[in-house]
PDB file of N, CA and C in Angstrom:
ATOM      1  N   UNK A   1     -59.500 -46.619  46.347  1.00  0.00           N
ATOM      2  CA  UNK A   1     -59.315 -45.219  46.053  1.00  0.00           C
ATOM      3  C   UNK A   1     -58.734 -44.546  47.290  1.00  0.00           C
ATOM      4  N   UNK A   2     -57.728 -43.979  47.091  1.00  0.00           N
ATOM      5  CA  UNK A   2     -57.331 -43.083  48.241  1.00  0.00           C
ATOM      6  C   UNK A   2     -58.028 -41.301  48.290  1.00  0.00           C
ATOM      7  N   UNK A   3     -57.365 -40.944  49.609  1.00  0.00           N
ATOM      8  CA  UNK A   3     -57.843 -39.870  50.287  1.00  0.00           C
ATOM      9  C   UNK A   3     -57.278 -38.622  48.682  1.00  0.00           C
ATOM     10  N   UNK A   4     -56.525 -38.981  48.700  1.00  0.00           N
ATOM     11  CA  UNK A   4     -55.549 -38.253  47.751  1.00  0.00           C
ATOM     12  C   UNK A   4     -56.265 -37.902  46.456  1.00  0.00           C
ATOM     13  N   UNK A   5     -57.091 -39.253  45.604  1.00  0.00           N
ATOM     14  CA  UNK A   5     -57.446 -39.326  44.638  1.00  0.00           C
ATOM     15  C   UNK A   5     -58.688 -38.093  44.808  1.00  0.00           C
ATOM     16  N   UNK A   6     -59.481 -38.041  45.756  1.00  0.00           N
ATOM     17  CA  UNK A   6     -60.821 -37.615  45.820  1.00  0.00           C
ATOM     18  C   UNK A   6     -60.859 -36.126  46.601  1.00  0.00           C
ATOM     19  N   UNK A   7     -59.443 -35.368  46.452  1.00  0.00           N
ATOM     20  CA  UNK A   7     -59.209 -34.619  47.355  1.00  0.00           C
ATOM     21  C   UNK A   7     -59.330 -33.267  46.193  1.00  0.00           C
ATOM     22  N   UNK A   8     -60.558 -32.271  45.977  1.00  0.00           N
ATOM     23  CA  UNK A   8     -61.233 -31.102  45.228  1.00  0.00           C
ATOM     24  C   UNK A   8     -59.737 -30.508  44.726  1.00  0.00           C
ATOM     25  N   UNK A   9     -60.307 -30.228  43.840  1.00  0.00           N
ATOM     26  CA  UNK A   9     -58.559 -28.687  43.506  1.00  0.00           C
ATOM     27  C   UNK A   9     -59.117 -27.275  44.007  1.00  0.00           C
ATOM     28  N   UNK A  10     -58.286 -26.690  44.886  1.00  0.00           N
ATOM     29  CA  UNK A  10     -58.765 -25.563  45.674  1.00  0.00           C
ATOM     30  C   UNK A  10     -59.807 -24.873  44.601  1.00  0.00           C
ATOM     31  N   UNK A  11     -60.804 -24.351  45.144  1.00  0.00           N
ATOM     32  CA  UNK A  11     -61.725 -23.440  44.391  1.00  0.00           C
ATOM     33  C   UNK A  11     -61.165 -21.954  44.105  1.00  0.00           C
ATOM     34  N   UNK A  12     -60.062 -21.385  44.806  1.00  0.00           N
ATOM     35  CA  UNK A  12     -59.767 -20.266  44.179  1.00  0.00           C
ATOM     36  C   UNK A  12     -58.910 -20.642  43.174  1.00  0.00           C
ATOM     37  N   UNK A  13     -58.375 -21.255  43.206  1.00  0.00           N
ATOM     38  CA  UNK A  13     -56.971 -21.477  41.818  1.00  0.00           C
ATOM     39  C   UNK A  13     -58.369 -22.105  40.468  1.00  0.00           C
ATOM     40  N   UNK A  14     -58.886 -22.753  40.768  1.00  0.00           N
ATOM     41  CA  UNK A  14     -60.326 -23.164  40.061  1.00  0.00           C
ATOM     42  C   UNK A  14     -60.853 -21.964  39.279  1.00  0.00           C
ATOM     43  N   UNK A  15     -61.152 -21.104  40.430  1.00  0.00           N
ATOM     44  CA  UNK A  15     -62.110 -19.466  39.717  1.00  0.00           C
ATOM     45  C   UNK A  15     -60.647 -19.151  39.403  1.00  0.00           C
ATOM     46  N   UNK A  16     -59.513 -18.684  39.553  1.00  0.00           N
ATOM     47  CA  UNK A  16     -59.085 -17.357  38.713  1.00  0.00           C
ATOM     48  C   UNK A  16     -58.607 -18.386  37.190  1.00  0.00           C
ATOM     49  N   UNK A  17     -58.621 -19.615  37.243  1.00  0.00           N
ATOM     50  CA  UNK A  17     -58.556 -20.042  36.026  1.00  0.00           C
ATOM     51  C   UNK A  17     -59.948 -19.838  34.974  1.00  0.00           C
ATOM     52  N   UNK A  18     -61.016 -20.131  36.004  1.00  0.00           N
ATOM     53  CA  UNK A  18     -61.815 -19.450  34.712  1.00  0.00           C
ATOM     54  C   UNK A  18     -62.210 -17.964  34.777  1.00  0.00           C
ATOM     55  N   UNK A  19     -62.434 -17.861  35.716  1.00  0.00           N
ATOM     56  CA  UNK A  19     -61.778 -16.070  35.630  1.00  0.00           C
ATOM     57  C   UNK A  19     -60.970 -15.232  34.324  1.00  0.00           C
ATOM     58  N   UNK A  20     -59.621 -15.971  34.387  1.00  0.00           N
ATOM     59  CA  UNK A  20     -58.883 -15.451  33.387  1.00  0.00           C
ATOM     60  C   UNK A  20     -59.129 -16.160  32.040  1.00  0.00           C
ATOM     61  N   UNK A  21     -59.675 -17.236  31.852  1.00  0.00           N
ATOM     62  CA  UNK A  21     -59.728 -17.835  30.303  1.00  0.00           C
ATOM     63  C   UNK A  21     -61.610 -16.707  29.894  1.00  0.00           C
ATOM     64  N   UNK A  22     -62.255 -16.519  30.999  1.00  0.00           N
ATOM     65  CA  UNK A  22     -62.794 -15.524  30.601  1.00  0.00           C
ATOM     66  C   UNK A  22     -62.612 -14.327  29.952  1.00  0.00           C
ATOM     67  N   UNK A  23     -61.972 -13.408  30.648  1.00  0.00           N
ATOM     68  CA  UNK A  23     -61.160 -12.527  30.565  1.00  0.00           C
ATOM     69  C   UNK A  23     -60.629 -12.372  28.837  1.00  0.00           C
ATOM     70  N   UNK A  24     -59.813 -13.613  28.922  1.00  0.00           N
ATOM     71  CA  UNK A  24     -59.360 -13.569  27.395  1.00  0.00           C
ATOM     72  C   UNK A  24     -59.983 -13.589  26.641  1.00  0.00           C
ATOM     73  N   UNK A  25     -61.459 -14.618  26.268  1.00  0.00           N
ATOM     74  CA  UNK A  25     -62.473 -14.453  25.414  1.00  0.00           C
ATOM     75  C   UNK A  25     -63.188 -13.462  25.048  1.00  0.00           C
ATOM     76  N   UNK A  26     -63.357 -12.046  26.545  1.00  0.00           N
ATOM     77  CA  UNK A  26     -63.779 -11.161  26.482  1.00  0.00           C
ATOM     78  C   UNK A  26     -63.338  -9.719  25.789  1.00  0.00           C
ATOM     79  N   UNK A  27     -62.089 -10.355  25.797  1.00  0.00           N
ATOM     80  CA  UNK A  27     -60.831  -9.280  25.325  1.00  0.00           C
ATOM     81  C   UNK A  27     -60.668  -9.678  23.688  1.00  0.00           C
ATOM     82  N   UNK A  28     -60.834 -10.855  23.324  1.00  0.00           N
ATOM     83  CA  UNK A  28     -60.836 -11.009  22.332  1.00  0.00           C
ATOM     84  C   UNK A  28     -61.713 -10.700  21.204  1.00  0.00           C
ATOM     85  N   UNK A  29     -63.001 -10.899  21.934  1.00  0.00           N
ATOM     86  CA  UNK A  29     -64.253 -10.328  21.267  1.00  0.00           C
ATOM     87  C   UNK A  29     -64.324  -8.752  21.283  1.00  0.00           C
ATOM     88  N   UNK A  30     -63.758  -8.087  22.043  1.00  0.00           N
ATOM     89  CA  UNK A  30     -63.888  -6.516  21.877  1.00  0.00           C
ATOM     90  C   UNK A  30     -62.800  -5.820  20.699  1.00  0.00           C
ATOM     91  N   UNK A  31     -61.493  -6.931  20.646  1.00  0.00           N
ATOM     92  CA  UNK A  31     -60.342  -6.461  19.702  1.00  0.00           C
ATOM     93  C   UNK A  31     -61.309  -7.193  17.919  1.00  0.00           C
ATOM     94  N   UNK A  32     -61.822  -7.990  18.516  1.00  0.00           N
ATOM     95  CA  UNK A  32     -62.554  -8.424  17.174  1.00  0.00           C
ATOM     96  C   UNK A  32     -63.473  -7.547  16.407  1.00  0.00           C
ATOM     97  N   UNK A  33     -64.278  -7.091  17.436  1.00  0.00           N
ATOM     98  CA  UNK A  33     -65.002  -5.476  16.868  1.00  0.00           C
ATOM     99  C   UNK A  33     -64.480  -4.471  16.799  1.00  0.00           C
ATOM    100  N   UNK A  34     -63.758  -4.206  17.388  1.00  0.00           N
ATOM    101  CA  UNK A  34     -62.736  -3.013  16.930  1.00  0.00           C
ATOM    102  C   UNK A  34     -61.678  -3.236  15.228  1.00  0.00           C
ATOM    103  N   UNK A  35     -61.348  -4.149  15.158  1.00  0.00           N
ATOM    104  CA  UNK A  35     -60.892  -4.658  14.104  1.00  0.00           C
ATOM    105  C   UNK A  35     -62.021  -4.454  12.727  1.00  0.00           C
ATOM    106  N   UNK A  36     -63.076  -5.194  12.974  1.00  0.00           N
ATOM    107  CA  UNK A  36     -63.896  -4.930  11.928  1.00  0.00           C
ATOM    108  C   UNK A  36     -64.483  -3.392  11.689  1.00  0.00           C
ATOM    109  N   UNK A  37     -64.744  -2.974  12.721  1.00  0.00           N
ATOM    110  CA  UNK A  37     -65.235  -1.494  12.495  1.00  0.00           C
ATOM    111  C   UNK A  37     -64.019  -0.577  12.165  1.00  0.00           C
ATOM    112  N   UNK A  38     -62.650  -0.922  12.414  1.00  0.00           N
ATOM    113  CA  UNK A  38     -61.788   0.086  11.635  1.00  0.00           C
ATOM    114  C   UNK A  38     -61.763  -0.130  10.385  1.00  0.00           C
ATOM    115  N   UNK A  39     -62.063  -1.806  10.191  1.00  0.00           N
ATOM    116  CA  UNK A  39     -61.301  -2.148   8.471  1.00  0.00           C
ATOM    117  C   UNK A  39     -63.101  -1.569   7.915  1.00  0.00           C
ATOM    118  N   UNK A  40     -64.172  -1.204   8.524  1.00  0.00           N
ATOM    119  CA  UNK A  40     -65.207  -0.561   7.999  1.00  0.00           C
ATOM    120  C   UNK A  40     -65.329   0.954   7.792  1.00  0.00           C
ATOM    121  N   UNK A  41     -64.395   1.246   7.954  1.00  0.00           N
ATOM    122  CA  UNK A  41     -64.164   3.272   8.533  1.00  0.00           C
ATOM    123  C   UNK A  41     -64.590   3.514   9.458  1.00  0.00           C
ATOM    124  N   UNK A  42     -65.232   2.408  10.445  1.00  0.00           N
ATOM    125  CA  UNK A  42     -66.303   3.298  11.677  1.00  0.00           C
ATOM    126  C   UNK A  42     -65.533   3.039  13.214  1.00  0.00           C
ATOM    127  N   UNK A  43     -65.308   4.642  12.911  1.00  0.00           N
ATOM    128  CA  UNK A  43     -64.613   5.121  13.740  1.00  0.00           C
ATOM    129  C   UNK A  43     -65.260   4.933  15.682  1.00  0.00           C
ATOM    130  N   UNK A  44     -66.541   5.111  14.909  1.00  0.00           N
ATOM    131  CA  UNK A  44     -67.123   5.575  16.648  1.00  0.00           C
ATOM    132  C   UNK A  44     -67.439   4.120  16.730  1.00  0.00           C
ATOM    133  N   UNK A  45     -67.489   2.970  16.376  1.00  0.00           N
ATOM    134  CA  UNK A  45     -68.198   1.665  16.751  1.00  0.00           C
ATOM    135  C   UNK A  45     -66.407   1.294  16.761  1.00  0.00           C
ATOM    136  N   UNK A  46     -65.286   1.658  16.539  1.00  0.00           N
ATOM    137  CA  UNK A  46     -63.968   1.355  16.530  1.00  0.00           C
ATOM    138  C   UNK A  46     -63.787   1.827  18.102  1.00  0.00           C
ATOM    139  N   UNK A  47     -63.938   3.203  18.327  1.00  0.00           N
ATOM    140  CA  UNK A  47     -63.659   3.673  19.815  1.00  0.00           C
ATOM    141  C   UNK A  47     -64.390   3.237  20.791  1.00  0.00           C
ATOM    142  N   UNK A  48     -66.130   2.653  20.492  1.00  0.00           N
ATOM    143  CA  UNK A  48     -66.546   1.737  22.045  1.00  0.00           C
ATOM    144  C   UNK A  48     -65.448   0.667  22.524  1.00  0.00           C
ATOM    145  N   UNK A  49     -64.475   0.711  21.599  1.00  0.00           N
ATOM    146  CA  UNK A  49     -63.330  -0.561  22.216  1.00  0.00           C
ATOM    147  C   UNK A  49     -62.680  -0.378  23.857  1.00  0.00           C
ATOM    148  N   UNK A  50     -62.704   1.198  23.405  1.00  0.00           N
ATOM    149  CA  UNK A  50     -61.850   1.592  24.337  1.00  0.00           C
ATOM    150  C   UNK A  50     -62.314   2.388  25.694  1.00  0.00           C
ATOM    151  N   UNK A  51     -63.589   3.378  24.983  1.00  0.00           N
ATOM    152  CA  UNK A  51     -64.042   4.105  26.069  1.00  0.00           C
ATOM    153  C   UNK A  51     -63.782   4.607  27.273  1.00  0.00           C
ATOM    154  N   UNK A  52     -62.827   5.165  26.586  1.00  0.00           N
ATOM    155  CA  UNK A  52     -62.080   6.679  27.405  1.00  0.00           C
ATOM    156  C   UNK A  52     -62.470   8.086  26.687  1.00  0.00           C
ATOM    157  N   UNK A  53     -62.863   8.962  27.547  1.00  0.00           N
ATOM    158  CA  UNK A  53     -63.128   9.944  26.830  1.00  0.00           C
ATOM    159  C   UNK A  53     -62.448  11.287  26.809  1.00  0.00           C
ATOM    160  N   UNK A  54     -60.917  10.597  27.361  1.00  0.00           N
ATOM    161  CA  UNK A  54     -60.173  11.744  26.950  1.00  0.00           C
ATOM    162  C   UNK A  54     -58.891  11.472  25.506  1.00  0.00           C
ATOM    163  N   UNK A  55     -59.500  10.122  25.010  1.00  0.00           N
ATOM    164  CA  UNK A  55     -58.516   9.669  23.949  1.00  0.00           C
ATOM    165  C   UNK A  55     -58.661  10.393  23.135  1.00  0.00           C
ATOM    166  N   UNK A  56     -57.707  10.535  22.047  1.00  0.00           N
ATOM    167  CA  UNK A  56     -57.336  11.008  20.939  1.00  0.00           C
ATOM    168  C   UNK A  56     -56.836  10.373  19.825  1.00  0.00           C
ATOM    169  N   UNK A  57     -57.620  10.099  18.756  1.00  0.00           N
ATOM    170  CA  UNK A  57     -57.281   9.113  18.170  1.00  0.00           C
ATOM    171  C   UNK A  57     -56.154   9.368  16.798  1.00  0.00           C
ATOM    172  N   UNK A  58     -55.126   9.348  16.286  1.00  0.00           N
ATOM    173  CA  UNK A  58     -55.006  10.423  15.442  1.00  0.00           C
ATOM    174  C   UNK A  58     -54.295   9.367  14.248  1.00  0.00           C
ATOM    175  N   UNK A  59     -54.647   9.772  13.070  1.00  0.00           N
ATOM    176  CA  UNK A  59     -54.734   8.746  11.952  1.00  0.00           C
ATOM    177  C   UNK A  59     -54.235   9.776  10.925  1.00  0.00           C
ATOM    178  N   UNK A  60     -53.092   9.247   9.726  1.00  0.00           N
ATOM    179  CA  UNK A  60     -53.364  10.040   8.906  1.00  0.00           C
ATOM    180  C   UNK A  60     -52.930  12.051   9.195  1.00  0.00           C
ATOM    181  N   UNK A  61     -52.349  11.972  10.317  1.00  0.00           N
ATOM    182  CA  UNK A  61     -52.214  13.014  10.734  1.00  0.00           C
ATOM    183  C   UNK A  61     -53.180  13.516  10.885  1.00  0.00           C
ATOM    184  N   UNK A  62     -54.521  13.555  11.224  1.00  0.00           N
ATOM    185  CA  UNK A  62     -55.613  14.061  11.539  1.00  0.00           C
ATOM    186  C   UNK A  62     -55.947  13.294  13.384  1.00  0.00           C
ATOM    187  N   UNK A  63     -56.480  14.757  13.752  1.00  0.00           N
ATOM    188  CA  UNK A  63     -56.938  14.085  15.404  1.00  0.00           C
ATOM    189  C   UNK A  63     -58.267  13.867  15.422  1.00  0.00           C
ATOM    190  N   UNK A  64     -58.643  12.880  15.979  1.00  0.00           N
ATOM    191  CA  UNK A  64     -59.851  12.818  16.065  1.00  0.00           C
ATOM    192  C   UNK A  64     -60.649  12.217  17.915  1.00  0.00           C
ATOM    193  N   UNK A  65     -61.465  13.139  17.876  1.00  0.00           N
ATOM    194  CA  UNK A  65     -61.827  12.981  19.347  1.00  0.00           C
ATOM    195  C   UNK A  65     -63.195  13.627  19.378  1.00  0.00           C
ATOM    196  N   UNK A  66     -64.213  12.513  20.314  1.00  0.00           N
ATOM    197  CA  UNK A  66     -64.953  12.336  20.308  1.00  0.00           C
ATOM    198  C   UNK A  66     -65.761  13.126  21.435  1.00  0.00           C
TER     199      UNK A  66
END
């Protein structure tokens, strides 16, 4: 076995890979509830997606803000 074979893969390129495949799972699961709570009418379990509280959500020509 060489030096080469047994030589770690840097630990930062390591973390931001799972870092970011995190990231995506996390992002995915929040567009997933947001998805279901719009196709449910629910608006306010639709906007924890986003949680900003100067958004404006406007549908239908109606504004809606929370």
């Amino acid at each position: 076995m060489t030096d080469s074979e047994c030589t770690p893969a840097p630990l930062a390129a390591h973390g931001r890979a799972v870092d970011m495949a995190f990231k995506k799972v996390a992002i995915r699961e929040v567009v997933a509830d947001m998805q279901q709570a719009w196709n449910c009418g629910d608006y306010r379990g639709y906007i924890q997606g986003v949680l900003d509280p100067g958004l404006v959500l406007v549908s239908r020509g109606r504004f809606q803000k929370d």
